[in-house]
PDB file of N, CA and C in Angstrom:
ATOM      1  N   UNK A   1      12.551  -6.132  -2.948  1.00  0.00           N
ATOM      2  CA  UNK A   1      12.185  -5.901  -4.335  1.00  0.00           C
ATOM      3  C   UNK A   1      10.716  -6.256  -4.533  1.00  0.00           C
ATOM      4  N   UNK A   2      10.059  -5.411  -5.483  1.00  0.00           N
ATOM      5  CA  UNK A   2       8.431  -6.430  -6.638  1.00  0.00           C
ATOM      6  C   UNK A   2       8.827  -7.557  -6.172  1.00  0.00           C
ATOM      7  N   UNK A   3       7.460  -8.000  -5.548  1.00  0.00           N
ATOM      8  CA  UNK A   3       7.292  -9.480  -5.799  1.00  0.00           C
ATOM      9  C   UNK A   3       7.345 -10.080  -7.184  1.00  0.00           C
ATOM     10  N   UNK A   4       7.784 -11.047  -7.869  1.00  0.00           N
ATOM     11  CA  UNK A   4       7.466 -11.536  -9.032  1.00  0.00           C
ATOM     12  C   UNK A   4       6.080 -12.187  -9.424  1.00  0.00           C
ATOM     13  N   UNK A   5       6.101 -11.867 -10.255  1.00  0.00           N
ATOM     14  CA  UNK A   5       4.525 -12.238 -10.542  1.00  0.00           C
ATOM     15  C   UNK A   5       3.166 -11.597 -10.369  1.00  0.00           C
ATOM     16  N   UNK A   6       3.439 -10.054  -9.412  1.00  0.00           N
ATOM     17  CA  UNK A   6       2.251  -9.015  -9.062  1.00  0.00           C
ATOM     18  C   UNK A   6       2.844  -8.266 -10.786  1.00  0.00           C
ATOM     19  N   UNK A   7       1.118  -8.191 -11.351  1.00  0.00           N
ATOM     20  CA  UNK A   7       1.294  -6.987 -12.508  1.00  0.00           C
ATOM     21  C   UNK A   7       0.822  -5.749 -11.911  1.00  0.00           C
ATOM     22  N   UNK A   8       0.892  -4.812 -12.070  1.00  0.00           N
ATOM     23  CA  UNK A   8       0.625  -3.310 -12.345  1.00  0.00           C
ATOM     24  C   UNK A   8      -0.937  -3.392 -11.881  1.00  0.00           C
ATOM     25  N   UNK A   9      -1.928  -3.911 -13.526  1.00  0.00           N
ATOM     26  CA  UNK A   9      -3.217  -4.616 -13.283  1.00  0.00           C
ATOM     27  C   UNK A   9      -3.491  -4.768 -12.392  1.00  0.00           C
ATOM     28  N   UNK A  10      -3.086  -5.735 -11.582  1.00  0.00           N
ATOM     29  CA  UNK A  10      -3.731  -6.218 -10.139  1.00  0.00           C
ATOM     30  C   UNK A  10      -3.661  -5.564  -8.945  1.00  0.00           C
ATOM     31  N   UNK A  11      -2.652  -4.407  -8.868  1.00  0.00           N
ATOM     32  CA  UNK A  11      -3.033  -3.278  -8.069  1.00  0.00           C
ATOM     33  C   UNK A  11      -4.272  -3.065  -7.341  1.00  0.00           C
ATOM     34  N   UNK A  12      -4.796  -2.712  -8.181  1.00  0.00           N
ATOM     35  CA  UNK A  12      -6.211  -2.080  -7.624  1.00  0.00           C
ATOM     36  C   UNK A  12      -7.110  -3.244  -6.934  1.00  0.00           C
ATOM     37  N   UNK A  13      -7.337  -4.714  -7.812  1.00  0.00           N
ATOM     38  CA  UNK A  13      -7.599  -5.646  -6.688  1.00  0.00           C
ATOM     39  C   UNK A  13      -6.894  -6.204  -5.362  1.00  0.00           C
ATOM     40  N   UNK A  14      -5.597  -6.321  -5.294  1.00  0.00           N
ATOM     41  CA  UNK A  14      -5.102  -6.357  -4.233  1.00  0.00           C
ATOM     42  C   UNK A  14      -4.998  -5.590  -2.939  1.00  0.00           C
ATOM     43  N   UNK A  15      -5.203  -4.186  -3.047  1.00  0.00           N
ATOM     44  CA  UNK A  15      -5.554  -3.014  -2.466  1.00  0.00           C
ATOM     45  C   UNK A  15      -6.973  -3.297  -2.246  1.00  0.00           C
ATOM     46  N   UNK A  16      -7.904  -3.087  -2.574  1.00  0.00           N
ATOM     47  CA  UNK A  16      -9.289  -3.295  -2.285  1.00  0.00           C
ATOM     48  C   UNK A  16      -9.458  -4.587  -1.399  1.00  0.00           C
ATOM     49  N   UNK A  17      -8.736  -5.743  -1.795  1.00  0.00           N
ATOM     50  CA  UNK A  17      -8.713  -6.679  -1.220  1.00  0.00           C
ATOM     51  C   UNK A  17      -8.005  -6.619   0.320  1.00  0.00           C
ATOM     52  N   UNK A  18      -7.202  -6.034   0.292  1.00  0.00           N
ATOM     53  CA  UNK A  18      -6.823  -5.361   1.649  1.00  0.00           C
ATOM     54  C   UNK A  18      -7.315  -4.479   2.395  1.00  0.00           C
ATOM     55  N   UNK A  19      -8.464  -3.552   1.592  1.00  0.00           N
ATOM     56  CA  UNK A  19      -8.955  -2.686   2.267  1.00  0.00           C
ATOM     57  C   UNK A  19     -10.484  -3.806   3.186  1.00  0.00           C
ATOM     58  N   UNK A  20     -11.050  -4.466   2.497  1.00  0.00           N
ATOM     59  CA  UNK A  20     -12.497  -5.236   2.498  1.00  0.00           C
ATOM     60  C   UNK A  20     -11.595  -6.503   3.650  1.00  0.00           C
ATOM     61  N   UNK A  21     -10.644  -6.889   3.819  1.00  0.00           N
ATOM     62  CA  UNK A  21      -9.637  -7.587   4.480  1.00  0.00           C
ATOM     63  C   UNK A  21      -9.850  -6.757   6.053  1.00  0.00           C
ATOM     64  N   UNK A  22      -9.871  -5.730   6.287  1.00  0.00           N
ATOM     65  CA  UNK A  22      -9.190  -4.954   7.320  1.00  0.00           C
ATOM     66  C   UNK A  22     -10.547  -4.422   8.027  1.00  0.00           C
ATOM     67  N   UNK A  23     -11.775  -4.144   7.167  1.00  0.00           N
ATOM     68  CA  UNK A  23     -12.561  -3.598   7.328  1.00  0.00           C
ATOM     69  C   UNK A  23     -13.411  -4.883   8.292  1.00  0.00           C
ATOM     70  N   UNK A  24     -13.721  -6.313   7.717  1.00  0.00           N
ATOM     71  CA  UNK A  24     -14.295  -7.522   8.380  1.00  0.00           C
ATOM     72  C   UNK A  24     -13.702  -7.704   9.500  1.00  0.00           C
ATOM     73  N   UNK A  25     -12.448  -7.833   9.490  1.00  0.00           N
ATOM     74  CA  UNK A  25     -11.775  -7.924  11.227  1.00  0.00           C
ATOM     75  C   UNK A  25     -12.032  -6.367  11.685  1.00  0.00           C
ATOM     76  N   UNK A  26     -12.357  -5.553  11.717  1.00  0.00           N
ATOM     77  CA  UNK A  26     -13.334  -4.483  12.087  1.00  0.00           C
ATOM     78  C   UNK A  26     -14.565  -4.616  12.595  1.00  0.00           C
ATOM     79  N   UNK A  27     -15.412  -5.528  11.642  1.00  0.00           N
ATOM     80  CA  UNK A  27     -16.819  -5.494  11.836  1.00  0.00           C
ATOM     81  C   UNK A  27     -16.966  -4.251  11.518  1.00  0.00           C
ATOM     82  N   UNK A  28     -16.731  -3.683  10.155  1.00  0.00           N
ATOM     83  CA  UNK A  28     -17.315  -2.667   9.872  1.00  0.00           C
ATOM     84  C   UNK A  28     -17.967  -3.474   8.312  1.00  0.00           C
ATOM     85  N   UNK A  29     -19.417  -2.376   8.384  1.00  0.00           N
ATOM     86  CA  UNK A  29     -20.236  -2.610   7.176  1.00  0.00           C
ATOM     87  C   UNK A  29     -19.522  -2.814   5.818  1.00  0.00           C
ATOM     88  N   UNK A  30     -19.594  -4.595   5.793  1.00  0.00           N
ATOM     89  CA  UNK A  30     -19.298  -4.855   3.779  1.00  0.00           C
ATOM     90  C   UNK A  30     -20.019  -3.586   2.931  1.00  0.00           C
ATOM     91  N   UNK A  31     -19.114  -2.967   1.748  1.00  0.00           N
ATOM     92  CA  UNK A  31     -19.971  -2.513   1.231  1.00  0.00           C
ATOM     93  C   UNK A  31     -18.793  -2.176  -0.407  1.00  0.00           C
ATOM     94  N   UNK A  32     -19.450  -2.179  -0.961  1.00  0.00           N
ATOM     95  CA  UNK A  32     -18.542  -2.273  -2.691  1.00  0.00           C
ATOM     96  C   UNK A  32     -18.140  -0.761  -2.833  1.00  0.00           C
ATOM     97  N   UNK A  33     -15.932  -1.258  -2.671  1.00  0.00           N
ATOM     98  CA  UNK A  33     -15.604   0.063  -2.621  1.00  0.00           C
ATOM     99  C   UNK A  33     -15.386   0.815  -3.648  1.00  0.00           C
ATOM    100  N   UNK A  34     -15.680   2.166  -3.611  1.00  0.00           N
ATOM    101  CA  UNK A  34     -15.690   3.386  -4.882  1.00  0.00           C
ATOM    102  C   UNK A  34     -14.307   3.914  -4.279  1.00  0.00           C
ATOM    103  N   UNK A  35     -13.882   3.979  -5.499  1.00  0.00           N
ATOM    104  CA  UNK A  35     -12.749   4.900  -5.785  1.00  0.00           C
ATOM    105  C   UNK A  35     -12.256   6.252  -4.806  1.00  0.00           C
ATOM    106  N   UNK A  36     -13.375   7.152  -5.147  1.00  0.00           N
ATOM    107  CA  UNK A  36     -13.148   8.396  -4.197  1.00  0.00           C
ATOM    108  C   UNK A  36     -14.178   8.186  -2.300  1.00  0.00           C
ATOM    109  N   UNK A  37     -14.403   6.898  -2.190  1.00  0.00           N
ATOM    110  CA  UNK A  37     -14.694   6.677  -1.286  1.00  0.00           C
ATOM    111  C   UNK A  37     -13.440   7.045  -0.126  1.00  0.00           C
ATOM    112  N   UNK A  38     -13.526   8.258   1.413  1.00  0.00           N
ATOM    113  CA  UNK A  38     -12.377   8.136   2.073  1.00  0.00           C
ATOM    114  C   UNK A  38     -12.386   7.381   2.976  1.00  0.00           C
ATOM    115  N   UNK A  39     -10.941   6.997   3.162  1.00  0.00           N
ATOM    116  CA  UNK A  39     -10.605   5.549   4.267  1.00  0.00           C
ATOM    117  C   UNK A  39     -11.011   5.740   5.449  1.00  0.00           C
ATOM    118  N   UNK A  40     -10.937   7.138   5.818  1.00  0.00           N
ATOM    119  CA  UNK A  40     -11.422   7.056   7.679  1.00  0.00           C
ATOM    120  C   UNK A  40     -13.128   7.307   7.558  1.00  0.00           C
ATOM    121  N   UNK A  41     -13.128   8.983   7.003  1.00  0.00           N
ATOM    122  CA  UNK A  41     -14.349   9.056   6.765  1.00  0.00           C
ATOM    123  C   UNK A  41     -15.371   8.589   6.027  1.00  0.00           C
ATOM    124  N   UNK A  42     -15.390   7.542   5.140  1.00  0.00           N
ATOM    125  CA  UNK A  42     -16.596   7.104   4.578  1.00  0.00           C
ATOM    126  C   UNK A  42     -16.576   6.011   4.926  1.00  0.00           C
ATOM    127  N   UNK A  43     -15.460   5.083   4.782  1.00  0.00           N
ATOM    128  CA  UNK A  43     -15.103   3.710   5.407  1.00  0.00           C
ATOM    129  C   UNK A  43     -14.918   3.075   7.014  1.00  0.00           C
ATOM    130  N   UNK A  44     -14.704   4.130   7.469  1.00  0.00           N
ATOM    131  CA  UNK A  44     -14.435   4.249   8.739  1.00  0.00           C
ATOM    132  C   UNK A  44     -13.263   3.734   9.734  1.00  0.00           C
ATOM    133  N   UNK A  45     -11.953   3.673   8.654  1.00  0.00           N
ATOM    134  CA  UNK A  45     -10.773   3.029   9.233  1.00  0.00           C
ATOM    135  C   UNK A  45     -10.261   3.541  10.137  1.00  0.00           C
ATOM    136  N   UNK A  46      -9.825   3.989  11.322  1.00  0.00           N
ATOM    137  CA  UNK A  46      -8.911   4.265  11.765  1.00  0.00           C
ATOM    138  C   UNK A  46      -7.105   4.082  11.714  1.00  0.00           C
ATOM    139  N   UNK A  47      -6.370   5.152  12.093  1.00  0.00           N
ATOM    140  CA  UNK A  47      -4.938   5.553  11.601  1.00  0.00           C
ATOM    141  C   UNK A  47      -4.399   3.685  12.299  1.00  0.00           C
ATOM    142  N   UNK A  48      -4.641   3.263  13.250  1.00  0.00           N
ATOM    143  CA  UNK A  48      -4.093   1.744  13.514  1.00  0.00           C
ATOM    144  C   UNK A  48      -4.650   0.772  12.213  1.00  0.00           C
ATOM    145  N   UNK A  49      -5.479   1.464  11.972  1.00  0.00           N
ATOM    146  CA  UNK A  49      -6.542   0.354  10.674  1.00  0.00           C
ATOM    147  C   UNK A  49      -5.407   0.564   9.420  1.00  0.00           C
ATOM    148  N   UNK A  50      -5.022   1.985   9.042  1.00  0.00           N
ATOM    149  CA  UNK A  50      -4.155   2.151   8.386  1.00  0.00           C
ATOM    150  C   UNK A  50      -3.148   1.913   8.374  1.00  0.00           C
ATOM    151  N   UNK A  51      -2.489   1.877   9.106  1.00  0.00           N
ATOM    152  CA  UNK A  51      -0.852   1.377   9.589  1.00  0.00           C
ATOM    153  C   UNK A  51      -0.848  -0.101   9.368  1.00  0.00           C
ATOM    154  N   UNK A  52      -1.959  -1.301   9.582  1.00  0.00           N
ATOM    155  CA  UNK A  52      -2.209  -2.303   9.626  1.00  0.00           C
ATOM    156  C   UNK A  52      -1.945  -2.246   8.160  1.00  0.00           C
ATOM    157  N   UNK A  53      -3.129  -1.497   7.594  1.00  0.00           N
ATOM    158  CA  UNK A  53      -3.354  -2.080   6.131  1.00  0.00           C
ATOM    159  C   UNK A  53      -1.747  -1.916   5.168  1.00  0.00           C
ATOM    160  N   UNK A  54      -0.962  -0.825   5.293  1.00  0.00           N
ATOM    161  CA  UNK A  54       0.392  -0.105   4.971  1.00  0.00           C
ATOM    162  C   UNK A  54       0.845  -1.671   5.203  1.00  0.00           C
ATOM    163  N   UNK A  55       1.234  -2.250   6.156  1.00  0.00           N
ATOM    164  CA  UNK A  55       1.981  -3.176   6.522  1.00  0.00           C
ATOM    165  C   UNK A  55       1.541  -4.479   6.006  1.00  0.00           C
ATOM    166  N   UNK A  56       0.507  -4.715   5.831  1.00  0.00           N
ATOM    167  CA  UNK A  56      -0.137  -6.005   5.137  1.00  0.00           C
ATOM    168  C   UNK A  56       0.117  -5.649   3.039  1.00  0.00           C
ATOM    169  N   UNK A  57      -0.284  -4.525   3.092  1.00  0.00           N
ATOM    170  CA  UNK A  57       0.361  -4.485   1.486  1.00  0.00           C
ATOM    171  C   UNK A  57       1.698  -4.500   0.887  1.00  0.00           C
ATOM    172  N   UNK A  58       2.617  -4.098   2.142  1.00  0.00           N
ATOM    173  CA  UNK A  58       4.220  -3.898   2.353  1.00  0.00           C
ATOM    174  C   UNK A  58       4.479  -5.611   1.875  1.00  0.00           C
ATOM    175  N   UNK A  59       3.619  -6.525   2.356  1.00  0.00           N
ATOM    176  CA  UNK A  59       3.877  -8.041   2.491  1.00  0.00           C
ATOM    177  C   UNK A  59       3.547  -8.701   1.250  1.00  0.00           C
ATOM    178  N   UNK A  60       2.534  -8.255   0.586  1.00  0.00           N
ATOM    179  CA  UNK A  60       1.857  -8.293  -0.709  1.00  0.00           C
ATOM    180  C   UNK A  60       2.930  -7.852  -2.092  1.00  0.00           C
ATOM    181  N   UNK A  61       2.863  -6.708  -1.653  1.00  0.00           N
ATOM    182  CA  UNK A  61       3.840  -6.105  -2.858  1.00  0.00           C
ATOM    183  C   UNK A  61       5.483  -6.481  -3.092  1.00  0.00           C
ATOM    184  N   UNK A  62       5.803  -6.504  -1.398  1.00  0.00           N
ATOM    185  CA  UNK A  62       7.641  -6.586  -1.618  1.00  0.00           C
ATOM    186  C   UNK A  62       8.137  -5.389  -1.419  1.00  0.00           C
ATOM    187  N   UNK A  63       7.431  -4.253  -1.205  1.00  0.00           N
ATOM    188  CA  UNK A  63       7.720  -3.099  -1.458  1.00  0.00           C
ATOM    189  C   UNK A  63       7.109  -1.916  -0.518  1.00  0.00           C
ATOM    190  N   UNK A  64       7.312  -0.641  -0.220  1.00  0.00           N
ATOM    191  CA  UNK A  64       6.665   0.305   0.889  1.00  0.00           C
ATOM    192  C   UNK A  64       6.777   1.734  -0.075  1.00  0.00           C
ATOM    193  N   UNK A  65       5.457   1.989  -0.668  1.00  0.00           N
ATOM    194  CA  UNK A  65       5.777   2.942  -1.566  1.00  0.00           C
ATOM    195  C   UNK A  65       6.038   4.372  -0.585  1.00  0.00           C
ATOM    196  N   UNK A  66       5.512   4.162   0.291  1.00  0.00           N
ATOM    197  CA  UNK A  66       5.468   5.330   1.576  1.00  0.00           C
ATOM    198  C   UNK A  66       6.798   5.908   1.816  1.00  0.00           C
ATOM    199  N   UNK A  67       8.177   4.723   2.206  1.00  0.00           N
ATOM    200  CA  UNK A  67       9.345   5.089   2.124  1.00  0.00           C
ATOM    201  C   UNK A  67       9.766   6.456   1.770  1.00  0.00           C
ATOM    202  N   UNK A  68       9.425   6.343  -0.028  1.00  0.00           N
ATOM    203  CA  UNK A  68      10.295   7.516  -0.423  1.00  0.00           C
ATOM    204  C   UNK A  68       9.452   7.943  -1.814  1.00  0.00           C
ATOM    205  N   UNK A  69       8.549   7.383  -2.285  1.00  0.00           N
ATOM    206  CA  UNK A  69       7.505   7.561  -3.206  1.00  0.00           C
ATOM    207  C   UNK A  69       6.591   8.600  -3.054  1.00  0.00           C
ATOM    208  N   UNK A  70       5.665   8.384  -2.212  1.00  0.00           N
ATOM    209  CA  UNK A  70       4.632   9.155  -1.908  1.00  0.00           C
ATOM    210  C   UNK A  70       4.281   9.112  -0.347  1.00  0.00           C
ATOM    211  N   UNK A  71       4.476  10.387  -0.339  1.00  0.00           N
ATOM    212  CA  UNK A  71       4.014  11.020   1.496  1.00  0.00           C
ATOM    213  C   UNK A  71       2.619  10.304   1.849  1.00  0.00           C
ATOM    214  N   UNK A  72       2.743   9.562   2.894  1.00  0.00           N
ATOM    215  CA  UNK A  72       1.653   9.138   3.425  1.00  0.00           C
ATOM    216  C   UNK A  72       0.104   9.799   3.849  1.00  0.00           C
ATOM    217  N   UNK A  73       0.900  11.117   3.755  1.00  0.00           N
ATOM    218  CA  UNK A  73      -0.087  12.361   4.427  1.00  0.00           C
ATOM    219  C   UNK A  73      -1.393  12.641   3.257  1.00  0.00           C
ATOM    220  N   UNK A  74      -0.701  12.310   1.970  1.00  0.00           N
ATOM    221  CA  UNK A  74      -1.435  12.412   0.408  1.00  0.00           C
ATOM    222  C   UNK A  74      -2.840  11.785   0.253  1.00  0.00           C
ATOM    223  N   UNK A  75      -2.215  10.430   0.988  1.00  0.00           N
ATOM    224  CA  UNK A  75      -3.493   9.329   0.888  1.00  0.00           C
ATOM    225  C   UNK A  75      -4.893   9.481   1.611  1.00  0.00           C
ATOM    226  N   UNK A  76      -5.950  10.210   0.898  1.00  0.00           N
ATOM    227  CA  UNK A  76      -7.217   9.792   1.940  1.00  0.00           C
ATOM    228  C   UNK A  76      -8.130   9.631   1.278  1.00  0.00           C
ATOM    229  N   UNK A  77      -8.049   8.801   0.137  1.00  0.00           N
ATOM    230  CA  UNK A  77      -9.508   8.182  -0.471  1.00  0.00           C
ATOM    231  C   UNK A  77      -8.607   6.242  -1.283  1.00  0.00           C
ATOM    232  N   UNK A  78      -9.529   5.782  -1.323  1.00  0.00           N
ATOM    233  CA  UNK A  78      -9.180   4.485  -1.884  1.00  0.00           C
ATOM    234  C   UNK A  78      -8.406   4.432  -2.976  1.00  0.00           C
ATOM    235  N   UNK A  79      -8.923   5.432  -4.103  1.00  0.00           N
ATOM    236  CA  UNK A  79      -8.135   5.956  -5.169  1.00  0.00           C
ATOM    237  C   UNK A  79      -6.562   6.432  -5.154  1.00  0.00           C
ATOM    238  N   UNK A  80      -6.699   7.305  -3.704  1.00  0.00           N
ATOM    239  CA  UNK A  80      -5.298   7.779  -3.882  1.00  0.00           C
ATOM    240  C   UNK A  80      -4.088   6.526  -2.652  1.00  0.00           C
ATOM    241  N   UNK A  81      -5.118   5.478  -2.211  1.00  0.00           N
ATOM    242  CA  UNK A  81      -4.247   4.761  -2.278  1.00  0.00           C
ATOM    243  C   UNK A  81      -3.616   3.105  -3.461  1.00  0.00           C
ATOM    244  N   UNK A  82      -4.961   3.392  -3.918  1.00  0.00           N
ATOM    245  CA  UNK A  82      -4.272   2.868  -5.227  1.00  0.00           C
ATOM    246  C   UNK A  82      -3.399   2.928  -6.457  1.00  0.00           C
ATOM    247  N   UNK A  83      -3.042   4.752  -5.994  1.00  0.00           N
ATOM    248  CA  UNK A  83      -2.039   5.624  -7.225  1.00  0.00           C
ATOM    249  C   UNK A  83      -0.488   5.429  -6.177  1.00  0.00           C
ATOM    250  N   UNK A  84      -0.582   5.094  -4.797  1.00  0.00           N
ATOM    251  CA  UNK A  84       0.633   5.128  -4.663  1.00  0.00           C
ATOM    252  C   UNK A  84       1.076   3.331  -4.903  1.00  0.00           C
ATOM    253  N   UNK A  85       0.475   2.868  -4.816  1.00  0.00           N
ATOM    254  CA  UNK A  85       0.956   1.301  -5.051  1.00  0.00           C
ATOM    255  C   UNK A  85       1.601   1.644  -6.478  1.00  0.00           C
ATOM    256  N   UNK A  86       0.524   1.808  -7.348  1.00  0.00           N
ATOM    257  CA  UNK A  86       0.991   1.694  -8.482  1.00  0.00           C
ATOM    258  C   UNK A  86       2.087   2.382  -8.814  1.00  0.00           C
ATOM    259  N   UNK A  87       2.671   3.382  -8.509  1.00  0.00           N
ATOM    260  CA  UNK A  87       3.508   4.202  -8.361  1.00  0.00           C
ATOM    261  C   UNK A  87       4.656   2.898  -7.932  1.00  0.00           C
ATOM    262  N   UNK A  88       4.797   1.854  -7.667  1.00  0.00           N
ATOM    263  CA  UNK A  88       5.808   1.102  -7.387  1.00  0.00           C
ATOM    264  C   UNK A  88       6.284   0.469  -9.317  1.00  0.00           C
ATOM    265  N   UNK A  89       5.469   0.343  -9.980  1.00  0.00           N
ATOM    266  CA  UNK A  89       5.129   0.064 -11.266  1.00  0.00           C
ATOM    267  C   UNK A  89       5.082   0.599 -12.286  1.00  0.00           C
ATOM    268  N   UNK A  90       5.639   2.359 -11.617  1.00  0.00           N
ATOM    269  CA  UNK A  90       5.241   3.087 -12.670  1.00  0.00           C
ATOM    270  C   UNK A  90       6.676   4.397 -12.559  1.00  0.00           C
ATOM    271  N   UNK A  91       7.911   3.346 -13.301  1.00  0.00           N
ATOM    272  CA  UNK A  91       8.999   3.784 -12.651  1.00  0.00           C
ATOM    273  C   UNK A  91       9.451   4.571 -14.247  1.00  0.00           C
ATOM    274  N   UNK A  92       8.777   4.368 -15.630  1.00  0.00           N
ATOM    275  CA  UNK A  92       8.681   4.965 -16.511  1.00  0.00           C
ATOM    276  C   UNK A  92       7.862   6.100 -16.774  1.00  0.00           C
ATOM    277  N   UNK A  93       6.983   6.891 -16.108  1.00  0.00           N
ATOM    278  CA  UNK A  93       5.790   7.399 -16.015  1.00  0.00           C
ATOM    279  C   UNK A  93       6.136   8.478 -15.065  1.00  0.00           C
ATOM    280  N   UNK A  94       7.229   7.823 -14.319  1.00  0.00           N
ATOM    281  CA  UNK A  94       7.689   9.215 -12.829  1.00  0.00           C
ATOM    282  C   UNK A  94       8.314   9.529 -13.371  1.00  0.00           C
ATOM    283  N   UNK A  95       9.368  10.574 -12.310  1.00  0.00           N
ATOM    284  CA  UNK A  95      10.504  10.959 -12.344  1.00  0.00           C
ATOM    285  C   UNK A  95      11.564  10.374 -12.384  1.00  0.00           C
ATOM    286  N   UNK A  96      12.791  10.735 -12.881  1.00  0.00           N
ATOM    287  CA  UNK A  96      13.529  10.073 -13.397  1.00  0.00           C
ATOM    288  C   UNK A  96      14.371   9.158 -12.061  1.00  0.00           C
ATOM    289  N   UNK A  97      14.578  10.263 -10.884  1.00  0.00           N
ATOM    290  CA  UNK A  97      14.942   9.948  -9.709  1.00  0.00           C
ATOM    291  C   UNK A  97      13.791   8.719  -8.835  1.00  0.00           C
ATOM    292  N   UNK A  98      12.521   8.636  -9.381  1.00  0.00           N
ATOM    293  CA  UNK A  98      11.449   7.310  -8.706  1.00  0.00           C
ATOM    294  C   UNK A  98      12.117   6.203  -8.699  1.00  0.00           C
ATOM    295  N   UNK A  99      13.167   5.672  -9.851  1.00  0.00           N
ATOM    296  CA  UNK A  99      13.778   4.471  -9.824  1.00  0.00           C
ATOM    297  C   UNK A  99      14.570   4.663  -8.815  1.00  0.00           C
ATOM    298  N   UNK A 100      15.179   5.065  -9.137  1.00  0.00           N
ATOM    299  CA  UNK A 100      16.580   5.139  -6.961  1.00  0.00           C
ATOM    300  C   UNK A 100      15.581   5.122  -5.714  1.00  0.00           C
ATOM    301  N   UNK A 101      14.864   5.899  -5.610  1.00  0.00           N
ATOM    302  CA  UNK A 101      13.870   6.278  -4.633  1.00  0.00           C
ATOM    303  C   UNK A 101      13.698   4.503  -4.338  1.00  0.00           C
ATOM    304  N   UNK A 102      13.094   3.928  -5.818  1.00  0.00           N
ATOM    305  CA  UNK A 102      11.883   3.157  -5.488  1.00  0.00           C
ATOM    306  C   UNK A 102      12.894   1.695  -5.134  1.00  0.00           C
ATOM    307  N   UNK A 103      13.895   1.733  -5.402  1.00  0.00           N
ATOM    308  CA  UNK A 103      15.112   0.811  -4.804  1.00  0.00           C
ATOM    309  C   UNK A 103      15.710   1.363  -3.111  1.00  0.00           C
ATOM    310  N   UNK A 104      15.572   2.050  -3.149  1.00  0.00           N
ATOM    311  CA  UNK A 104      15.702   2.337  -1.631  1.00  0.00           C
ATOM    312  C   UNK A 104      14.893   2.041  -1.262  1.00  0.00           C
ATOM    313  N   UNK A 105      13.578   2.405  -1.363  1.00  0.00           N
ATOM    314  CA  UNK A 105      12.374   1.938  -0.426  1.00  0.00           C
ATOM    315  C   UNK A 105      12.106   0.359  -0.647  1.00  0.00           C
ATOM    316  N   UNK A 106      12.652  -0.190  -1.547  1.00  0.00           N
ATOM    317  CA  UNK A 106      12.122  -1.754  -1.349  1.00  0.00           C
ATOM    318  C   UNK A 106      13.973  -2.560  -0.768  1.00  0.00           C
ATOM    319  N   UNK A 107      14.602  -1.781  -0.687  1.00  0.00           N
ATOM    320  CA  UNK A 107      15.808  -2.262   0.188  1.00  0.00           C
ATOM    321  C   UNK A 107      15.520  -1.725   1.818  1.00  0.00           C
ATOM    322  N   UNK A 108      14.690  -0.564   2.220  1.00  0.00           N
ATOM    323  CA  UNK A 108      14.182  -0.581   3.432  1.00  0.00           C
ATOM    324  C   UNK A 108      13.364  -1.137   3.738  1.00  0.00           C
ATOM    325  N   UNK A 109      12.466  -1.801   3.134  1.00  0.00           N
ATOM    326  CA  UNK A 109      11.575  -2.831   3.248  1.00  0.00           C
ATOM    327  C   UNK A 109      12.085  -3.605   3.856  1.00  0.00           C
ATOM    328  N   UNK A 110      13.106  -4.100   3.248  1.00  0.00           N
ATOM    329  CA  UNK A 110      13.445  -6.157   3.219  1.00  0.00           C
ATOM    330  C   UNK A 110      14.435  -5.600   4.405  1.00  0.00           C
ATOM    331  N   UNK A 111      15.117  -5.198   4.621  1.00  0.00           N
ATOM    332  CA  UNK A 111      15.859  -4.503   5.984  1.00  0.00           C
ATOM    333  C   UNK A 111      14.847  -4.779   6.835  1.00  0.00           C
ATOM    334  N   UNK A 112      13.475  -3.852   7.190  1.00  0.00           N
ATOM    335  CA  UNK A 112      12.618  -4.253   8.301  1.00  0.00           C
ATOM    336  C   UNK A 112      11.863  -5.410   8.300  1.00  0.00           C
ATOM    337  N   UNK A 113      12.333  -6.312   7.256  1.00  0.00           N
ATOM    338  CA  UNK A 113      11.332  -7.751   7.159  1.00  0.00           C
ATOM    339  C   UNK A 113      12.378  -8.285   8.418  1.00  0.00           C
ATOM    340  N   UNK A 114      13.486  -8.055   7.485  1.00  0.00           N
ATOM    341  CA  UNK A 114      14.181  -8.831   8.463  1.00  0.00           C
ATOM    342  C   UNK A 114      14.526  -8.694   9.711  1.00  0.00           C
ATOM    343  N   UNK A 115      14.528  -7.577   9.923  1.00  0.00           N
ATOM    344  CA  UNK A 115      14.650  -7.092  11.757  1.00  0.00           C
ATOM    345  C   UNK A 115      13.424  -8.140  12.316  1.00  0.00           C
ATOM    346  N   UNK A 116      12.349  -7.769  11.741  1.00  0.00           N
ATOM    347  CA  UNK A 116      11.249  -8.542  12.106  1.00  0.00           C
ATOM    348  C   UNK A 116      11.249 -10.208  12.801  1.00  0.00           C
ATOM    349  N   UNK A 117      11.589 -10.497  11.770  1.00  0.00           N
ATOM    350  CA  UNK A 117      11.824 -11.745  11.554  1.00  0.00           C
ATOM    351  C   UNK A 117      13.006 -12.374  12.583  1.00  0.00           C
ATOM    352  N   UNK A 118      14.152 -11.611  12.653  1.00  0.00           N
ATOM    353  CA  UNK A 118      15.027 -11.935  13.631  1.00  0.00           C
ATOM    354  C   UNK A 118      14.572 -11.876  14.880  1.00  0.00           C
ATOM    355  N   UNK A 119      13.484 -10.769  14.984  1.00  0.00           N
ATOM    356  CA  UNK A 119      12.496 -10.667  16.090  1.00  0.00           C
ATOM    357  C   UNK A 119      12.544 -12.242  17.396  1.00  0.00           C
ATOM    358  N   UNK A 120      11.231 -12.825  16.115  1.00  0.00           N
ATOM    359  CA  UNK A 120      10.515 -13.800  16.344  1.00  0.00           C
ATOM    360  C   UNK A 120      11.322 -14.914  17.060  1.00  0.00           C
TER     361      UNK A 120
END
């Protein structure tokens, strides 16, 4: 499930904060991110950089909007990964079917936390 206590609001810093997060263990150039800035090409992430970052916000949020929300394939500017987070938040605003969706995808979440975890 939502973590308790993440608002809607803080989306966009937490995301950025993950993006500027991912980019330093990179050693790629600090630089103040714009909106329609894209993740590989302007930023210079690579698809492991991405998968990283997917999985570090998965931990943040409580949630994997990717699941069943929004196709991963959608995302290639900072912006449009800040519309699918929010899209976890914005279960009045979607379709009527986003609420089921968006309970499946945060019950497949906590399913692979825990595989994880049993891992270890």
């Amino acid at each position: 499930m939502l973590k308790e206590g993440i608002a809607a609001a803080h989306v966009n810093g937490l995301v950025h904060a993950a993006i500027t997060r991912i980019m330093e263990l990179r050693g790629l150039p600090a630089k103040s991110l714009q909106g329609d800035d894209k993740l590989n090409a302007t930023l210079g992430l690579r698809s492991l950089d991405l998968a990283e970052l997917v999985f570090e916000l998965e931990s943040v949020f409580g949630a994997d909007p990717f699941q069943k929300l929004v196709p991963i394939t959608s995302v290639r500017t900072v912006d449009d990964l800040v519309g699918a987070y929010r899209r976890l938040f914005d279960a009045n605003g979607g379709q009527a079917h986003d609420v089921k969706e968006l309970v499946e995808a945060q019950r497949a979440s906590q399913s692979r936390r825990e595989k994880r975890e049993s891992r270890q």
